[in-house]
N, C-alpha and C. Protein backbone atom coordinates (compact mmCIF):
# COMPACT_ATOMS: atom_id res chain seq x y z
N UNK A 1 0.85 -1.17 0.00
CA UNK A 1 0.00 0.00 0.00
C UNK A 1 0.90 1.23 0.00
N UNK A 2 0.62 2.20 -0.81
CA UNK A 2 1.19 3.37 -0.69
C UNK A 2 1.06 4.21 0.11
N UNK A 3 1.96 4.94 0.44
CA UNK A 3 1.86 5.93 1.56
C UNK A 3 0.39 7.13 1.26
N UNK A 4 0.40 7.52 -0.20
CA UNK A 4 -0.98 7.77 -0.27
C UNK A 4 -2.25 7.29 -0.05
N UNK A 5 -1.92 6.41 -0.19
CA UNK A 5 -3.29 5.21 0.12
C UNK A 5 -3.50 5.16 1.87
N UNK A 6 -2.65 5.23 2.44
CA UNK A 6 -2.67 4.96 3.76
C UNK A 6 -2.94 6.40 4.52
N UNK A 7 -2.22 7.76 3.81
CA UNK A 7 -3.08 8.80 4.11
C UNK A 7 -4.52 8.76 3.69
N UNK A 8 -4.90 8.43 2.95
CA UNK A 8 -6.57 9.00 2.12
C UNK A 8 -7.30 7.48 3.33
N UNK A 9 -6.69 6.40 3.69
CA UNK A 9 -7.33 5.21 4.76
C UNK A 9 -7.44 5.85 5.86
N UNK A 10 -6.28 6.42 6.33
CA UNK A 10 -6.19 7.19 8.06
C UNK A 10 -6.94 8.43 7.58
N UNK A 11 -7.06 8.98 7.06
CA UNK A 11 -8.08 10.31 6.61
C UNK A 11 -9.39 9.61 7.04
N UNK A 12 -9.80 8.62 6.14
CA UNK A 12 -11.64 8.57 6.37
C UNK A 12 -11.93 7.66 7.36
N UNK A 13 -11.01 6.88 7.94
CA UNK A 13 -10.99 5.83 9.20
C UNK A 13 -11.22 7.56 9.99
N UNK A 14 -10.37 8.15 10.37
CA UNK A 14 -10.90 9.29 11.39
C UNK A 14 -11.92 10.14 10.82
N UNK A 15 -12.30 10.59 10.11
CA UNK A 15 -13.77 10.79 9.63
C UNK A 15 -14.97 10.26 9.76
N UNK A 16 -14.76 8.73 9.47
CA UNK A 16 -15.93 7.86 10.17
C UNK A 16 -16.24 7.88 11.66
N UNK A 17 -14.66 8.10 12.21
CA UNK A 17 -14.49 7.94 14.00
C UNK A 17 -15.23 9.83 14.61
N UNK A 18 -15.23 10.59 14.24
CA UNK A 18 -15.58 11.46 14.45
C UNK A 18 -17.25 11.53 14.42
N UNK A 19 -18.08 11.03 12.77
CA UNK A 19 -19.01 11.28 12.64
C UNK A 19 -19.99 10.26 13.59
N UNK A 20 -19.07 9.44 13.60
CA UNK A 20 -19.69 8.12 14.39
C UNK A 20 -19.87 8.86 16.13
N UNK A 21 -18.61 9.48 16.23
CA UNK A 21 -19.37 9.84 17.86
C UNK A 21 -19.90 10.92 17.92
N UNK A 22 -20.10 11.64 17.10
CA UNK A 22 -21.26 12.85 17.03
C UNK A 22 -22.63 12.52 16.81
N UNK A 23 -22.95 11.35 16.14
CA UNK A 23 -23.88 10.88 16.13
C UNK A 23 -24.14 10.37 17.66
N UNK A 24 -23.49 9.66 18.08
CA UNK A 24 -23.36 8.90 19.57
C UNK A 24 -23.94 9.53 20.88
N UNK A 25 -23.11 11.29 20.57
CA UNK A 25 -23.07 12.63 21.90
C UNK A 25 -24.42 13.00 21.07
N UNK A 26 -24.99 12.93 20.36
CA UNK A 26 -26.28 13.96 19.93
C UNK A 26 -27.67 12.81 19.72
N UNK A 27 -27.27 11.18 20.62
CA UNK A 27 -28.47 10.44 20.46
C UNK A 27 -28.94 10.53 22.33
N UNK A 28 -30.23 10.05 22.68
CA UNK A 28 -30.41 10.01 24.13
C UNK A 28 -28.92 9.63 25.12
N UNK A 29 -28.81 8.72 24.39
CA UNK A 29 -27.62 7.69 25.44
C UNK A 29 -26.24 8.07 24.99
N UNK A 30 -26.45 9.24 24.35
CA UNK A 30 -25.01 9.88 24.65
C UNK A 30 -25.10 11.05 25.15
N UNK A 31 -25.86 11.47 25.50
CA UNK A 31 -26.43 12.86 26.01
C UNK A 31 -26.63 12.50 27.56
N UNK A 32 -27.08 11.19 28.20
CA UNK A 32 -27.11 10.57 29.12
C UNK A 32 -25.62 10.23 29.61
N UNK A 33 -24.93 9.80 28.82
CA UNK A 33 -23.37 9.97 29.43
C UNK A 33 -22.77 10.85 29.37
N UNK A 34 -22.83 11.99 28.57
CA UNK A 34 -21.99 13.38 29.15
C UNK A 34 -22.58 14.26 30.23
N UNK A 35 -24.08 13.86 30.49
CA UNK A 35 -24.73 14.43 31.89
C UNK A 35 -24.32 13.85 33.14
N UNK A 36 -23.75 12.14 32.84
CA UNK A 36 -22.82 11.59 33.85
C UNK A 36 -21.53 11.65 33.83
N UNK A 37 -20.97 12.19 32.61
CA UNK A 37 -19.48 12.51 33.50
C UNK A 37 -19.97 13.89 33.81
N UNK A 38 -20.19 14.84 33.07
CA UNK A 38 -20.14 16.21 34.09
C UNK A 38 -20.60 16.09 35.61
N UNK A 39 -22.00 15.10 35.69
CA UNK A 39 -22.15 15.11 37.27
C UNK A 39 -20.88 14.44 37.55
N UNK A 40 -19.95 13.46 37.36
CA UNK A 40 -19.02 12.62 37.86
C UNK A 40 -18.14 14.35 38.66
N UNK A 41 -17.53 14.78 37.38
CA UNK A 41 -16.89 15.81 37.71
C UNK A 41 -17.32 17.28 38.54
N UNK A 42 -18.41 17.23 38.64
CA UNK A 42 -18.74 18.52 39.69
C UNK A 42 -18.84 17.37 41.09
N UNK A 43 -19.31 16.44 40.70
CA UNK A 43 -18.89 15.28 42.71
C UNK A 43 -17.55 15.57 43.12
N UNK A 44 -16.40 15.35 42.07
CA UNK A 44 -15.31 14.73 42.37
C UNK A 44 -14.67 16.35 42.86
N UNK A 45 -15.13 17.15 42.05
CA UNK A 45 -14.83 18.80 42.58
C UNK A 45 -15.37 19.17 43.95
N UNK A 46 -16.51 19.06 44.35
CA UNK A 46 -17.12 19.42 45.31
C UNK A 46 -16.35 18.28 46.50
N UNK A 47 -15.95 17.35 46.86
CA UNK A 47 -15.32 16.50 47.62
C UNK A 47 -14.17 16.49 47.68
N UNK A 48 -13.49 17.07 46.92
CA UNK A 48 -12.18 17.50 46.53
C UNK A 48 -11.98 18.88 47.31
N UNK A 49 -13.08 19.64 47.84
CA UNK A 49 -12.94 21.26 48.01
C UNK A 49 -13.22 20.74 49.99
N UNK A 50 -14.30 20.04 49.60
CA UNK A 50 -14.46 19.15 51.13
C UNK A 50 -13.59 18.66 51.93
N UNK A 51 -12.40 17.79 50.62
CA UNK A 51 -11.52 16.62 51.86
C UNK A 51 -9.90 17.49 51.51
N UNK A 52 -9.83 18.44 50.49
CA UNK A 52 -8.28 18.72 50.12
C UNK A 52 -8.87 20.34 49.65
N UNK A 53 -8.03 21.14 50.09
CA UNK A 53 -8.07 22.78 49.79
C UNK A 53 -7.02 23.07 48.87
N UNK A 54 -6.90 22.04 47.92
CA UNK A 54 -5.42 22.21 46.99
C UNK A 54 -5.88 22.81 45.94
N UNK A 55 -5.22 23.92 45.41
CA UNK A 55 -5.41 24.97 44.07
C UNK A 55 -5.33 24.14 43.09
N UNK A 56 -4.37 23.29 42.88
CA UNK A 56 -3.76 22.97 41.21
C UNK A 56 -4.88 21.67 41.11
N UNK A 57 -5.47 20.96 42.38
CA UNK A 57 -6.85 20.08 42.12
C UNK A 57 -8.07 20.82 41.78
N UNK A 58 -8.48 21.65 42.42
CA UNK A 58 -9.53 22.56 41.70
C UNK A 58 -9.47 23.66 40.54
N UNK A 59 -7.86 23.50 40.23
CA UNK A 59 -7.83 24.55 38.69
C UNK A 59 -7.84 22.99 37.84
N UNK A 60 -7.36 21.89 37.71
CA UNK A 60 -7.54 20.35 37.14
C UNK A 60 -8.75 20.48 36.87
N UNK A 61 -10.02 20.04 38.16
CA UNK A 61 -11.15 20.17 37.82
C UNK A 61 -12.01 21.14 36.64
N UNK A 62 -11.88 22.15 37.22
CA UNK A 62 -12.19 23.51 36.36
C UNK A 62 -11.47 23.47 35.11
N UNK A 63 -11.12 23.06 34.62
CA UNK A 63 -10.43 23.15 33.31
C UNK A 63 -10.98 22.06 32.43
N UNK A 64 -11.12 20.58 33.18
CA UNK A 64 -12.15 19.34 32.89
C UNK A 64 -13.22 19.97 32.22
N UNK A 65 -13.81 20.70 32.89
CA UNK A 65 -15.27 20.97 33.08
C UNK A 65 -15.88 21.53 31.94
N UNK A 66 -14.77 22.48 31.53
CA UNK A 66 -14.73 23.61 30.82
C UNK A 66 -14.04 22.97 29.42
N UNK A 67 -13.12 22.32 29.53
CA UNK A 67 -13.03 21.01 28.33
C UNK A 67 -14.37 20.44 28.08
N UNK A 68 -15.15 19.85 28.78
CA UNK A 68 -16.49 19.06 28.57
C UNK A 68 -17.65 20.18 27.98
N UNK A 69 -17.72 20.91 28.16
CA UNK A 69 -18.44 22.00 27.81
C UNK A 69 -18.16 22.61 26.55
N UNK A 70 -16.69 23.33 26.21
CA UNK A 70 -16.43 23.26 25.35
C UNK A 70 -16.61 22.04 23.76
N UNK A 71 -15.92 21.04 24.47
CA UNK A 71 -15.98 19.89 23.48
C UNK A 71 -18.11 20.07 23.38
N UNK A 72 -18.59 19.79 23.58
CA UNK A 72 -20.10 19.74 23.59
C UNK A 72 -20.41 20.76 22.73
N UNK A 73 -20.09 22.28 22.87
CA UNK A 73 -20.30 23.70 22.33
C UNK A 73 -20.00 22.96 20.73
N UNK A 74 -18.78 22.62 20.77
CA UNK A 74 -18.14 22.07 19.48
C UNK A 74 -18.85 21.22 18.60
N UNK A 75 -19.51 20.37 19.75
CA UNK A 75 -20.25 18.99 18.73
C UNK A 75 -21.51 19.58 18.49
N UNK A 76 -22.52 21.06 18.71
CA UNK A 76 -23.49 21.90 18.81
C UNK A 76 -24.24 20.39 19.68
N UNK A 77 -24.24 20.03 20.89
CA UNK A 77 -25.03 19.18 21.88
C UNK A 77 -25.72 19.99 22.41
C-alpha cells in the first residue's frame, strides 16, 4: 500500500471515528453519558474542596469541566 493510500485510509478511518461519535453525543444515550461525567466531575470537585483545599486540584477540575463543555459547544449538543 502506498503511503498515499494509507493517508486517504487514516483520513476517512478518522472521519468515520468522528461522525460516528457525534452521532453517539447527539443520540439520548449519549447525552445521558456526558450528563454523567459532568455530574461525575462537579462530585469529584465538590469532595475535593471538602476533603483537600489544593489549588492545582480545583484549577484540574475547572479546566475538565470547561473542556467538557467546550468539546459539547463544538459537537453543537
Amino acid at each position: 500500500m502506498s503511503t498515499t493510500s494509507k493517508s486517504i485510509f487514516s483520513f476517512l478511518a478518522g472521519a468515520a471515528t468522528v461522525v460516528a461519535a457525534g452521532a453517539l453525543l447527539k443520540s439520548k444515550n449519549g447525552k445521558k453519558v456526558t450528563r454523567t461525567v459532568a455530574d461525575r466531575l462537579r462530585n469529584i470537585k465538590r469532595h475535593t474542596e471538602e476533603s483537600l483545599d489544593s489549588d492545582w486540584l480545583n484549577d484540574l477540575s475547572d479546566s475538565a469541566i470547561h473542556s467538557a463543555k467546550s468539546f459539547r459547544e463544538k459537537m453543537k449538543l
